[in-house]
C-alpha atoms as a PDB file:
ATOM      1  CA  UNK A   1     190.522   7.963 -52.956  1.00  0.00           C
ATOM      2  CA  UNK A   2     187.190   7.453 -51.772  1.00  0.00           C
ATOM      3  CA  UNK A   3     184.803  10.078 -51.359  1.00  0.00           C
ATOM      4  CA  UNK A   4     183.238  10.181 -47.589  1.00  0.00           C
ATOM      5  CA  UNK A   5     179.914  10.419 -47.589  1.00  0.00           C
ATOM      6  CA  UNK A   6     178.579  12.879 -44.982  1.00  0.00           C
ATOM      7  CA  UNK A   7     176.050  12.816 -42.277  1.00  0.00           C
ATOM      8  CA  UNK A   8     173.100  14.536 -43.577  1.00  0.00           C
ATOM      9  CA  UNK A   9     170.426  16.105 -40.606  1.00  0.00           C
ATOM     10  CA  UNK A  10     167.286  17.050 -41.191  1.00  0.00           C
ATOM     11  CA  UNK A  11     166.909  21.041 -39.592  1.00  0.00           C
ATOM     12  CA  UNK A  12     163.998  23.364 -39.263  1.00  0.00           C
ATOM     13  CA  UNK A  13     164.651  25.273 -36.080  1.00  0.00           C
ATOM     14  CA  UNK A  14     162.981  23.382 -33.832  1.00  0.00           C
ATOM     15  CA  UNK A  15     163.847  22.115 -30.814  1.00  0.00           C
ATOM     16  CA  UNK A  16     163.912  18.497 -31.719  1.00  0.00           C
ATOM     17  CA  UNK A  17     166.078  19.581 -34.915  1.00  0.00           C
ATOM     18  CA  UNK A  18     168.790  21.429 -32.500  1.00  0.00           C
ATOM     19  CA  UNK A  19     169.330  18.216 -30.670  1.00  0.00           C
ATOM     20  CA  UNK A  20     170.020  16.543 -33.775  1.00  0.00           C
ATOM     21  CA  UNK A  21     172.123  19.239 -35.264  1.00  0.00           C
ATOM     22  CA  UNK A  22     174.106  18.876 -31.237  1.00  0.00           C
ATOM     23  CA  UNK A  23     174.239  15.084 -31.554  1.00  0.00           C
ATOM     24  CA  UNK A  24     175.014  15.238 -35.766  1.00  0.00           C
ATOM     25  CA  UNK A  25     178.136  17.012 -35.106  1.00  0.00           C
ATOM     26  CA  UNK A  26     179.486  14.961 -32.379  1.00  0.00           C
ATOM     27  CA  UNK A  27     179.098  11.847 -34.390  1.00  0.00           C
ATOM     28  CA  UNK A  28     180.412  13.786 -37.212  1.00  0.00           C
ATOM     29  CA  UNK A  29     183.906  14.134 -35.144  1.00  0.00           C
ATOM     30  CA  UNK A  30     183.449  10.327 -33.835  1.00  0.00           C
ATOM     31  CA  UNK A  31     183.980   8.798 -37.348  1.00  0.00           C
ATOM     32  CA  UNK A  32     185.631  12.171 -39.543  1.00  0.00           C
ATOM     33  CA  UNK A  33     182.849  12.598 -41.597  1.00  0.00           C
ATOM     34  CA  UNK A  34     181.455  15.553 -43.100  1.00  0.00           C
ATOM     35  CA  UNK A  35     178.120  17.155 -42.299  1.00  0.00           C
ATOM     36  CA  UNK A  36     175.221  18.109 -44.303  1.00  0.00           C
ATOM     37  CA  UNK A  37     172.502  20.236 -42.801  1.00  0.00           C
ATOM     38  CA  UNK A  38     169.304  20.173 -44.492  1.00  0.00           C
ATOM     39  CA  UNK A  39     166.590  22.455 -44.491  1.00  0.00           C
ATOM     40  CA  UNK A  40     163.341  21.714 -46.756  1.00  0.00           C
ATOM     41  CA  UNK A  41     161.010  24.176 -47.828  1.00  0.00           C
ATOM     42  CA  UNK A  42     158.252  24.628 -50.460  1.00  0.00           C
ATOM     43  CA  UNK A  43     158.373  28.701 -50.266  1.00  0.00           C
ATOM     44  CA  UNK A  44     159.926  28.568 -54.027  1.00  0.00           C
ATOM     45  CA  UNK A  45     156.141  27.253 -55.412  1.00  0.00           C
ATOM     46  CA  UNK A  46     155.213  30.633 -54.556  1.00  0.00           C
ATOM     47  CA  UNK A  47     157.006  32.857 -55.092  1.00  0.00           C
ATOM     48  CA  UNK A  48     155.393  33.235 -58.235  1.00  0.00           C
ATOM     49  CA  UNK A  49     152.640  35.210 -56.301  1.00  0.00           C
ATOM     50  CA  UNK A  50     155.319  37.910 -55.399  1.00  0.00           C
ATOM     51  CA  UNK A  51     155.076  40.485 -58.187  1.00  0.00           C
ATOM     52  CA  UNK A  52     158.885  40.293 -60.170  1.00  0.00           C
ATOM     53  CA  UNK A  53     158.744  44.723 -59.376  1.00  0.00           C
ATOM     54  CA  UNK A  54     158.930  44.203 -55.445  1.00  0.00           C
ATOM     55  CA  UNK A  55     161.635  44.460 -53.731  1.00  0.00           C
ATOM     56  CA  UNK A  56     159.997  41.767 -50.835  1.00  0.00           C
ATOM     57  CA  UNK A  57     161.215  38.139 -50.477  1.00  0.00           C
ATOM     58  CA  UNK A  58     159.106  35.680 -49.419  1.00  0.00           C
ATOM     59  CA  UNK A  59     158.829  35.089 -45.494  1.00  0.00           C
ATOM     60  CA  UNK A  60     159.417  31.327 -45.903  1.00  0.00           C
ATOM     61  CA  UNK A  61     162.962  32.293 -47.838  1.00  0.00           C
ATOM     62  CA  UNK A  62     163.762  34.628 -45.439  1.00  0.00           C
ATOM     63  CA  UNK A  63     162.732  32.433 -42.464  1.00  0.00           C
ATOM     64  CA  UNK A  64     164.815  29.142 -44.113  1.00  0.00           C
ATOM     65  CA  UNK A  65     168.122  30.930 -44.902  1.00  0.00           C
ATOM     66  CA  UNK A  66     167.816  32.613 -40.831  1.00  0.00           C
ATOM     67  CA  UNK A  67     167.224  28.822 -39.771  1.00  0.00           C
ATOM     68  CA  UNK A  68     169.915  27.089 -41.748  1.00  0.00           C
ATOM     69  CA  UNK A  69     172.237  30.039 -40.757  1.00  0.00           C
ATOM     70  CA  UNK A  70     172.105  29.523 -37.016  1.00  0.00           C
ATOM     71  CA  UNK A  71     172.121  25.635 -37.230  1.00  0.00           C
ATOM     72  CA  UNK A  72     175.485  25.905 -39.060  1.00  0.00           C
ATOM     73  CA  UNK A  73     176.768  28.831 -36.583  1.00  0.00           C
ATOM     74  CA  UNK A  74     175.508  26.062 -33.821  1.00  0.00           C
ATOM     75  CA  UNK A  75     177.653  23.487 -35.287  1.00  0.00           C
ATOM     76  CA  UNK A  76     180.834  25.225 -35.923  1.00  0.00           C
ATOM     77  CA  UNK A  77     180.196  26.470 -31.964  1.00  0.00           C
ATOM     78  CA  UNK A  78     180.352  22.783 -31.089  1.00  0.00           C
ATOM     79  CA  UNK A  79     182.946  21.832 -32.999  1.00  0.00           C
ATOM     80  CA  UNK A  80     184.895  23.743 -35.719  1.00  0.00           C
ATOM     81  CA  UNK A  81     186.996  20.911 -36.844  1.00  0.00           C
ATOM     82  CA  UNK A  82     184.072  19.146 -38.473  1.00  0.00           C
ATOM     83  CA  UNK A  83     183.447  20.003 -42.558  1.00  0.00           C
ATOM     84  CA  UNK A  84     180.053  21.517 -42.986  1.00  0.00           C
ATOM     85  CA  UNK A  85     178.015  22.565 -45.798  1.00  0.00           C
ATOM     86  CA  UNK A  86     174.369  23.301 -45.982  1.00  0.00           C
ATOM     87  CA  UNK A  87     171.270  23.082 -47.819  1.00  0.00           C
ATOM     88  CA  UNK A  88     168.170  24.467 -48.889  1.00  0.00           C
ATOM     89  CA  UNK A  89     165.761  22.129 -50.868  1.00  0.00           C
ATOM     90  CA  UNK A  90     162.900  22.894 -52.575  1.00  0.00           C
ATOM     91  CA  UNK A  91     160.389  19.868 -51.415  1.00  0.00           C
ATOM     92  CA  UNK A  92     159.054  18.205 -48.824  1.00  0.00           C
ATOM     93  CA  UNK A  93     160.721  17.619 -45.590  1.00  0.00           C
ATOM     94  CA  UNK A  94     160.395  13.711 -45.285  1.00  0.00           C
ATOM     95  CA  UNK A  95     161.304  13.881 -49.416  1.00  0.00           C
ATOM     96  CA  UNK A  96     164.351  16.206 -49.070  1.00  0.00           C
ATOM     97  CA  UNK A  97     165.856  13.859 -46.902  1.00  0.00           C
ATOM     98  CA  UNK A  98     165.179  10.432 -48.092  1.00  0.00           C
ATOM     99  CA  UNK A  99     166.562  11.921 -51.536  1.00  0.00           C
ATOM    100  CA  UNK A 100     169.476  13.068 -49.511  1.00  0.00           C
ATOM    101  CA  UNK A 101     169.797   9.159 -48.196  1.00  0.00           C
ATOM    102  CA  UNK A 102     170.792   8.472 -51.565  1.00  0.00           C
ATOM    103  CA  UNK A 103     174.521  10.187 -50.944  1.00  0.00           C
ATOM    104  CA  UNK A 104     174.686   9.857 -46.873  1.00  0.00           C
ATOM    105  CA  UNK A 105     176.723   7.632 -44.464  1.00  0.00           C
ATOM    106  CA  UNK A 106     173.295   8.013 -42.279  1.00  0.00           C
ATOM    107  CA  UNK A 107     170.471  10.514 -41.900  1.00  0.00           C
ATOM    108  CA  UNK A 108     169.489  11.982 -38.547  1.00  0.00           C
ATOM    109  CA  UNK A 109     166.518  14.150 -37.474  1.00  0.00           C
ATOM    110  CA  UNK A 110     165.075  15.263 -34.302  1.00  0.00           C
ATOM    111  CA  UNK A 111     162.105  13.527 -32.953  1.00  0.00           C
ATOM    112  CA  UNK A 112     159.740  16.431 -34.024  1.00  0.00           C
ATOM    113  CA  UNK A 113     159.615  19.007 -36.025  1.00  0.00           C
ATOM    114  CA  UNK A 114     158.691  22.599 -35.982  1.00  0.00           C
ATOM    115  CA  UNK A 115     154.917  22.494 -36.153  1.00  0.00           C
ATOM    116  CA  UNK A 116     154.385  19.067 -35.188  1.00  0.00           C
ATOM    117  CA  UNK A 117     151.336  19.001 -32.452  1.00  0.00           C
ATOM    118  CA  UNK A 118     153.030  18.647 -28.593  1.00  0.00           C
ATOM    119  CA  UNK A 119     151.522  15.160 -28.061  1.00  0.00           C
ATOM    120  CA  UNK A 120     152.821  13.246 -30.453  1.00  0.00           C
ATOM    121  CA  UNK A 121     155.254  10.870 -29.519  1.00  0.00           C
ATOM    122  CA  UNK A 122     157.653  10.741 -33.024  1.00  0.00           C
ATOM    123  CA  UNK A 123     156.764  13.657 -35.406  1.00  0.00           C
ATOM    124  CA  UNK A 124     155.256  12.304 -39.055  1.00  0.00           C
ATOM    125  CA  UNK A 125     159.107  13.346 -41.055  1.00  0.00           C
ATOM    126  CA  UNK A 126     161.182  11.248 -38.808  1.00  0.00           C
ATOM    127  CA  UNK A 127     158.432   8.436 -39.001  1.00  0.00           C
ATOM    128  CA  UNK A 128     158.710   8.513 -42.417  1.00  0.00           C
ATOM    129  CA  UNK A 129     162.355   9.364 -43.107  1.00  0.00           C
ATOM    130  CA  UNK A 130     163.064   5.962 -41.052  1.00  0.00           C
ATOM    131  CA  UNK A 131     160.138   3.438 -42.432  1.00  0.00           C
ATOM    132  CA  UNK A 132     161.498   4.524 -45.726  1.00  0.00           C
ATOM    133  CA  UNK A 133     165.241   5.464 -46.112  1.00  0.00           C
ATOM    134  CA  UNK A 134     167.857   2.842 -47.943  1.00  0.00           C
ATOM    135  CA  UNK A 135     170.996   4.142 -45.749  1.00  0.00           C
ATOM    136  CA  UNK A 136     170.591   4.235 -41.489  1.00  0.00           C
ATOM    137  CA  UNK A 137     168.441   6.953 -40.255  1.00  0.00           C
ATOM    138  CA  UNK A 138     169.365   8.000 -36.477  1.00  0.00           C
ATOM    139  CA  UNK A 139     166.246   9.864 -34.597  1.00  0.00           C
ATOM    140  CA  UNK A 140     167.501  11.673 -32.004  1.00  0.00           C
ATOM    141  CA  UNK A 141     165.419  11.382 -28.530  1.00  0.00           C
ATOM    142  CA  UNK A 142     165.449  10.520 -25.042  1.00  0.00           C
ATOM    143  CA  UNK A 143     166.327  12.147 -21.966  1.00  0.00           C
ATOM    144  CA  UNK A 144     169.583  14.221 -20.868  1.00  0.00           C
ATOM    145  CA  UNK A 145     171.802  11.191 -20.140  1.00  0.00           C
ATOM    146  CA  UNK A 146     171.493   9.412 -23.095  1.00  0.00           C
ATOM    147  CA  UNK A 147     171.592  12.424 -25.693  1.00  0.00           C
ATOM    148  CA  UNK A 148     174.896  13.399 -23.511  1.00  0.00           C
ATOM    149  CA  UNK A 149     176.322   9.950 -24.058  1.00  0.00           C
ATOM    150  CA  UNK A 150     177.404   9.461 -20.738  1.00  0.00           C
ATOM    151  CA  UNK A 151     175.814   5.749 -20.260  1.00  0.00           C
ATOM    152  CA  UNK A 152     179.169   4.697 -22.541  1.00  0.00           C
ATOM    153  CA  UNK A 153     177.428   1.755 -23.651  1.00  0.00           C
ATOM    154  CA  UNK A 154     175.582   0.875 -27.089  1.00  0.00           C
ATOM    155  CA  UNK A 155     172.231  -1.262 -27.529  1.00  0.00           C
ATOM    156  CA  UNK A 156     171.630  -3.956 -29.957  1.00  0.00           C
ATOM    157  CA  UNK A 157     168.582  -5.088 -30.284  1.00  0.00           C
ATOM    158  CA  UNK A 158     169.989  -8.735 -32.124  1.00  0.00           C
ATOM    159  CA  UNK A 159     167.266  -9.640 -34.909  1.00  0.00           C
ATOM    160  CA  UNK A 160     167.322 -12.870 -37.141  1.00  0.00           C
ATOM    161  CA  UNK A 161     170.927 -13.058 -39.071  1.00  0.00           C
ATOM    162  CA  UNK A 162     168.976 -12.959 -42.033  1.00  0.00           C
ATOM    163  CA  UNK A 163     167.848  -9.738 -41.686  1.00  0.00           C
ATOM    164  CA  UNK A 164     170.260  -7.714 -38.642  1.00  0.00           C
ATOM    165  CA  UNK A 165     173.670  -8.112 -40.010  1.00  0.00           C
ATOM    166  CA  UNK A 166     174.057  -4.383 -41.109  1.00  0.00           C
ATOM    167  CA  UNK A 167     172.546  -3.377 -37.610  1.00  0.00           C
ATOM    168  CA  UNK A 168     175.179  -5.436 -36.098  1.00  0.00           C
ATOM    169  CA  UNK A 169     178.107  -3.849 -38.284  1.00  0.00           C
ATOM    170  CA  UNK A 170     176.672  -0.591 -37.553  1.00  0.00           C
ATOM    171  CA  UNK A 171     176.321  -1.330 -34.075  1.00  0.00           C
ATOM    172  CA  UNK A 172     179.772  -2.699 -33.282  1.00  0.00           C
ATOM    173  CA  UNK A 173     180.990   0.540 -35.541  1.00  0.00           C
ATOM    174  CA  UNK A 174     179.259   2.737 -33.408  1.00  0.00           C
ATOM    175  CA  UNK A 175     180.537   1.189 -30.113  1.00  0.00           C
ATOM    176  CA  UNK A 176     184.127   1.293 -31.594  1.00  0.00           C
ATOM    177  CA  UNK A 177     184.238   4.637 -32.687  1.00  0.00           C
ATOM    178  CA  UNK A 178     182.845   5.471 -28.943  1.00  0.00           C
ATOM    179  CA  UNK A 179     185.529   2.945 -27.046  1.00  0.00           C
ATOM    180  CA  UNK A 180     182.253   1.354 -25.499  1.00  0.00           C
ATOM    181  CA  UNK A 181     180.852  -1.713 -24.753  1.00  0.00           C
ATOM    182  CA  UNK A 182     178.251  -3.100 -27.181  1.00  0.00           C
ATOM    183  CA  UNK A 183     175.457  -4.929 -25.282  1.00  0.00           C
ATOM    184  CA  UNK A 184     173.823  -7.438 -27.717  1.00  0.00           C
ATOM    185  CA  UNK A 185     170.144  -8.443 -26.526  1.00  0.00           C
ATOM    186  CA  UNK A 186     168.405 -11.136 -28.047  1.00  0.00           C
ATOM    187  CA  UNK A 187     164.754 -12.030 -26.636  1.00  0.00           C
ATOM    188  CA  UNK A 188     163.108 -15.333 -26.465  1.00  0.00           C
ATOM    189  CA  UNK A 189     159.612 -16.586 -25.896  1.00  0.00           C
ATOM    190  CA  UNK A 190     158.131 -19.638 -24.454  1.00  0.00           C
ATOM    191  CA  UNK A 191     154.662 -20.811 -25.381  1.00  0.00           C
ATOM    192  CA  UNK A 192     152.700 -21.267 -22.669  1.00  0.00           C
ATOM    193  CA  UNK A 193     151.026 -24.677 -23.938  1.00  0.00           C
ATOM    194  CA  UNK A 194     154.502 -25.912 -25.156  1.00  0.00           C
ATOM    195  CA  UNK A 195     155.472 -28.874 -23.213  1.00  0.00           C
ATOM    196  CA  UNK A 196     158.834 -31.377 -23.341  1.00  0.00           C
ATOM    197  CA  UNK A 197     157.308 -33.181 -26.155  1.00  0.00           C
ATOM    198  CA  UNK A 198     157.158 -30.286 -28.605  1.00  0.00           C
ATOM    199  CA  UNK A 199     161.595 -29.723 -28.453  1.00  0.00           C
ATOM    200  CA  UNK A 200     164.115 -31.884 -30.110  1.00  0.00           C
ATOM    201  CA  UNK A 201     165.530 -32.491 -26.568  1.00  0.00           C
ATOM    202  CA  UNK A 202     162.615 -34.977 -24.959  1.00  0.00           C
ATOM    203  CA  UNK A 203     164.096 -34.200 -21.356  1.00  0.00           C
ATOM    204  CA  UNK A 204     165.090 -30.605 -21.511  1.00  0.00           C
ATOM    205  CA  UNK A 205     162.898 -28.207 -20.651  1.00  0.00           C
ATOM    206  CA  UNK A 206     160.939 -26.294 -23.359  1.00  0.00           C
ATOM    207  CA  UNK A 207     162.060 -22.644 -21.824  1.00  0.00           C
ATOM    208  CA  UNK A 208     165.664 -24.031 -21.545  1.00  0.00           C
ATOM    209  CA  UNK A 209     165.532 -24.903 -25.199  1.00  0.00           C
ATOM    210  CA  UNK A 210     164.311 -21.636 -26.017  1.00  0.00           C
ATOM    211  CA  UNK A 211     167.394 -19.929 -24.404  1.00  0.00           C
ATOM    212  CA  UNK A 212     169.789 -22.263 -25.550  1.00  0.00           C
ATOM    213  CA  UNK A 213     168.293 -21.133 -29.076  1.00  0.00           C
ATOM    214  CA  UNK A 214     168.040 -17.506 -28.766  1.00  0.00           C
ATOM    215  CA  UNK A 215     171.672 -17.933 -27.779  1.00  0.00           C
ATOM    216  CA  UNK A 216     172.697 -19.573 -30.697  1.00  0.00           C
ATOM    217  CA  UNK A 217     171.462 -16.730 -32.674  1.00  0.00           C
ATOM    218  CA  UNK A 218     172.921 -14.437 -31.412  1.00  0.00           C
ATOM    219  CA  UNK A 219     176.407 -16.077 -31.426  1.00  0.00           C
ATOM    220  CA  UNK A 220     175.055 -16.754 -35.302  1.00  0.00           C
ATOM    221  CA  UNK A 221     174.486 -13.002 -35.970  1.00  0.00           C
ATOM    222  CA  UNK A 222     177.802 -11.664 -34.011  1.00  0.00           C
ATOM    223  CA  UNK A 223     180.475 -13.880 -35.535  1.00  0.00           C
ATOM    224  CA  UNK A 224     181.283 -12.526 -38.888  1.00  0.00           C
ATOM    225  CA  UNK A 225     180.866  -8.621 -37.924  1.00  0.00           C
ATOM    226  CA  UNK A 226     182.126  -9.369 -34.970  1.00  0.00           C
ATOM    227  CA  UNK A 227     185.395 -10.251 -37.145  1.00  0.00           C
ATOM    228  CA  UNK A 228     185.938  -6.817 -38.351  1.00  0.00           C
ATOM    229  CA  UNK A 229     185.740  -4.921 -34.846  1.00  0.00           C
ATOM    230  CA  UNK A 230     187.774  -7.728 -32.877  1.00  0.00           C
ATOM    231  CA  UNK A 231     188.501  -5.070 -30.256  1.00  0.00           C
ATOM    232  CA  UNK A 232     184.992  -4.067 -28.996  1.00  0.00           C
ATOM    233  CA  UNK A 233     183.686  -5.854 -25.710  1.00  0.00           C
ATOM    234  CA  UNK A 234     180.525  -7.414 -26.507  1.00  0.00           C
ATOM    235  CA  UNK A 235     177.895  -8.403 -23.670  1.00  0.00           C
ATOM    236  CA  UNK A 236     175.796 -10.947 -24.950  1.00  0.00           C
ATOM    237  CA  UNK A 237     172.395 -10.983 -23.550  1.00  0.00           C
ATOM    238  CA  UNK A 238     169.574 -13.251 -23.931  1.00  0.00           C
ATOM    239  CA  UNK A 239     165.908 -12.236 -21.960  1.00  0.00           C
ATOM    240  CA  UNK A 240     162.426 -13.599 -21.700  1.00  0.00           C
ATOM    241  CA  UNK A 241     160.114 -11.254 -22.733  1.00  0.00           C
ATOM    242  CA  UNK A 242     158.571  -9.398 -25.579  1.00  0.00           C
ATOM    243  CA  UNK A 243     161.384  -7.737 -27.376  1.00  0.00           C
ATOM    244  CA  UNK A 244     159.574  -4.297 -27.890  1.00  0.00           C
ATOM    245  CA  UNK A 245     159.327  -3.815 -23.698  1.00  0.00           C
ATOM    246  CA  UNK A 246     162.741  -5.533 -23.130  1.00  0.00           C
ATOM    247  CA  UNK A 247     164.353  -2.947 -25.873  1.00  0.00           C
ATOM    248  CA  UNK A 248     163.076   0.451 -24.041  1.00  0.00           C
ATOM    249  CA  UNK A 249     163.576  -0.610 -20.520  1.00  0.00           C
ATOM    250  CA  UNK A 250     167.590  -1.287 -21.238  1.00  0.00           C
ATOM    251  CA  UNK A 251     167.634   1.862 -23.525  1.00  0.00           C
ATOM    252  CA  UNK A 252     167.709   3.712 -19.808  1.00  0.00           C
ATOM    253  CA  UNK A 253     171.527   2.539 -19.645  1.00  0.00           C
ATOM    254  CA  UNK A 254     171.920   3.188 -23.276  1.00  0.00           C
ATOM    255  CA  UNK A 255     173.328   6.051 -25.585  1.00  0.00           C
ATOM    256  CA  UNK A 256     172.120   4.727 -28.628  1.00  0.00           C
ATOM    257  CA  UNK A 257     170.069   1.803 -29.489  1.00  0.00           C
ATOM    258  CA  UNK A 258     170.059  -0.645 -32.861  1.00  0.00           C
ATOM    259  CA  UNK A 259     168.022  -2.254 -34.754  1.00  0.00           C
ATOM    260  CA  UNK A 260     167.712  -3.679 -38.409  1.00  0.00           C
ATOM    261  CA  UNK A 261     164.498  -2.791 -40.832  1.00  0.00           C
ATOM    262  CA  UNK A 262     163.365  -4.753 -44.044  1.00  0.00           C
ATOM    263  CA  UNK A 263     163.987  -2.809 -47.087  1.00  0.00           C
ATOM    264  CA  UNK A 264     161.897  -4.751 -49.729  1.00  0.00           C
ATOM    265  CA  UNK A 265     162.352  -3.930 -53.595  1.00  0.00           C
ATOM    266  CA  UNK A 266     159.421  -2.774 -55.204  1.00  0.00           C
ATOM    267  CA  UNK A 267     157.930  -2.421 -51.860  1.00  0.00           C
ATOM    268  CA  UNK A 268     155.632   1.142 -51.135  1.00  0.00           C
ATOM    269  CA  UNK A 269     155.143   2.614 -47.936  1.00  0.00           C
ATOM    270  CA  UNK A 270     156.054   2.605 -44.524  1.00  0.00           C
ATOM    271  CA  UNK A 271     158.580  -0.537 -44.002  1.00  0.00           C
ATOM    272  CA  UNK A 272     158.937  -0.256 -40.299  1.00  0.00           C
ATOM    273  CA  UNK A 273     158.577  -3.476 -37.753  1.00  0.00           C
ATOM    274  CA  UNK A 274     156.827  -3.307 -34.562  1.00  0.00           C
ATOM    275  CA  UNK A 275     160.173  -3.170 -32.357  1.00  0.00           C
ATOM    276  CA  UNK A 276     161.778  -0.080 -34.305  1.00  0.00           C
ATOM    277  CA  UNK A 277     158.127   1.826 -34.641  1.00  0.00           C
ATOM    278  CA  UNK A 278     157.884   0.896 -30.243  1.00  0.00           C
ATOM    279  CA  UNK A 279     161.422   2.058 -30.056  1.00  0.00           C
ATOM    280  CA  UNK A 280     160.943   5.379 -31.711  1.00  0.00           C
ATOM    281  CA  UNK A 281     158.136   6.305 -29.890  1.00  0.00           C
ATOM    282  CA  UNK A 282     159.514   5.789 -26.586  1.00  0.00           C
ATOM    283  CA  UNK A 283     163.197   4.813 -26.180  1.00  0.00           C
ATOM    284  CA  UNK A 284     165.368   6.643 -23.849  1.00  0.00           C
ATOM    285  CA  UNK A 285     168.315   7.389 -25.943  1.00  0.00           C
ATOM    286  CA  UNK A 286     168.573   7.993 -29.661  1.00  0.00           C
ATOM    287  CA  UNK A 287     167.585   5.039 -32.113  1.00  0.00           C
ATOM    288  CA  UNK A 288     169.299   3.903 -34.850  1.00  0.00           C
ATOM    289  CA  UNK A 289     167.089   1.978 -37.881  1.00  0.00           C
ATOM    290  CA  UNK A 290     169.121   0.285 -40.676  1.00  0.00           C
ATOM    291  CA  UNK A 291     167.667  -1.018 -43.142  1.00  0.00           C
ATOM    292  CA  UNK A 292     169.108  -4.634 -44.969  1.00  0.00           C
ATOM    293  CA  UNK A 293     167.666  -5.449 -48.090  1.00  0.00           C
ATOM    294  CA  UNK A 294     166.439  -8.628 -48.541  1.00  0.00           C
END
């Protein structure tokens, strides 16, 4: 029998983090998995300082164990079928979890933390959790339609097949487990000096051949997942325009949008693409990263 691996989401009684902990649980029940809540603190490195006589625990021990306590009381409020355990790590927040990635169908976090200054646009853990993390990382944003799900419909954003093909299976998983249409957008640019002369076709238009090409992608990247999940509608899209703008305007109509990352062995730091750092920062529904090695 294989052993599920659960949904592990980052929590640290924030707002951001009770979103996540809302939208964890729901997805939770969507596929039968398990889910971990996480809560990372560095309170143990001092609690040498407390004398071993006093009676006192520390504040950040005390303040951890009330947070991961009412995240799992939240949870089992939203839905008590789903198996829950949780979690209180002694590192890092944006370490805690990516070690956590190691054992989890997918991490999720909220789109800031507790602490995190008001302006910024993606808090630094989730940043880092999903440049960095070897299984899917799902950071939960957007506005009240599209954290309700009520859009029914999922976003692709269709990369090269080279490097997209675990979005797509992830994607068309996602829109399956939601009975949802999956709408698969590939983008496609025309030079503005190209002319007829530069495309295999002499007579056909260079901006025709462009389509035709994104098209062929697309189909390219969709046929073997699309093998496995024969039953989801796909709507195959193909749009002029820079993918990053074309991504966040459609993830309006979307409840979750999805797009591959380069994992590269050997590879330090932040491994996040221009499209998933734009989408993170200001999509309209959650986002959904996942990385394929290459």
């Amino acid at each position: 029998m294989t052993l599920e691996l659960p949904l592990v989401v980052g929590v640290d009684g924030s707002d951001g983090s009770l979103a996540a902990v809302d939208w964890a649980v729901d997805e939770a029940a969507r596929h039968g998995l398990p889910l971990r809540l996480v809560y990372a603190s560095l309170w143990e490195r001092y609690e040498g300082m407390v004398p071993s006589y006093s009676p006192q625990r520390p504040a950040e021990q005390v303040m951890a164990e009330h947070i991961v306590a009412s995240a799992a009381e939240r949870a089992r409020r939203r839905n008590p079928e789903v198996k829950l355990s949780t979690d209180i790590v002694p590192a890092a927040a944006a370490d805690a979890l990516l070690d956590a990635g190691d054992n989890a169908t997918a991490l999720i976090t909220g789109s800031r933390g507790r602490g995190e200054l008001a302006g910024l646009l993606l808090g630094s853990v989730g940043l880092a959790v999903a440049a960095r993390a070897h299984c899917p990382v799902v950071v939960v944003r957007g506005d009240r339609p599209g954290l309700a799900g009520t859009h029914r419909r999922v976003l692709l954003g269709a990369g090269d097949p080279a490097t997209s093909e675990d979005a797509t299976r992830f994607a068309l998983r996602e829109a399956e487990a939601r009975g949802c249409p999956l709408d698969a957008v590939r983008t496609w640019r025309c030079p503005a000096y190209e002319t007829a002369a530069d495309v295999p076709a002499l007579a056909e238009p260079p901006a025709r051949h462009h389509e035709e090409e994104a098209r062929t992608r697309l189909d390219e990247l969709l046929r073997g997942p699309l093998a496995d999940h024969p039953g989801v509608q796909v709507d195959r899209t193909t749009v002029e325009g820079p993918a990053r703008k074309v991504l966040v305007h459609r993830s309006a109509a979307a409840d979750l949008v999805v797009v591959g990352a380069r994992r590269r062995h050997g590879h330090v730091g932040l491994q996040l693409g221009r499209i998933a750092h734009t989408l993170l920062h200001h999509a309209q529904c959650p986002v959904a990263v996942v990385p394929q090695r290459v």
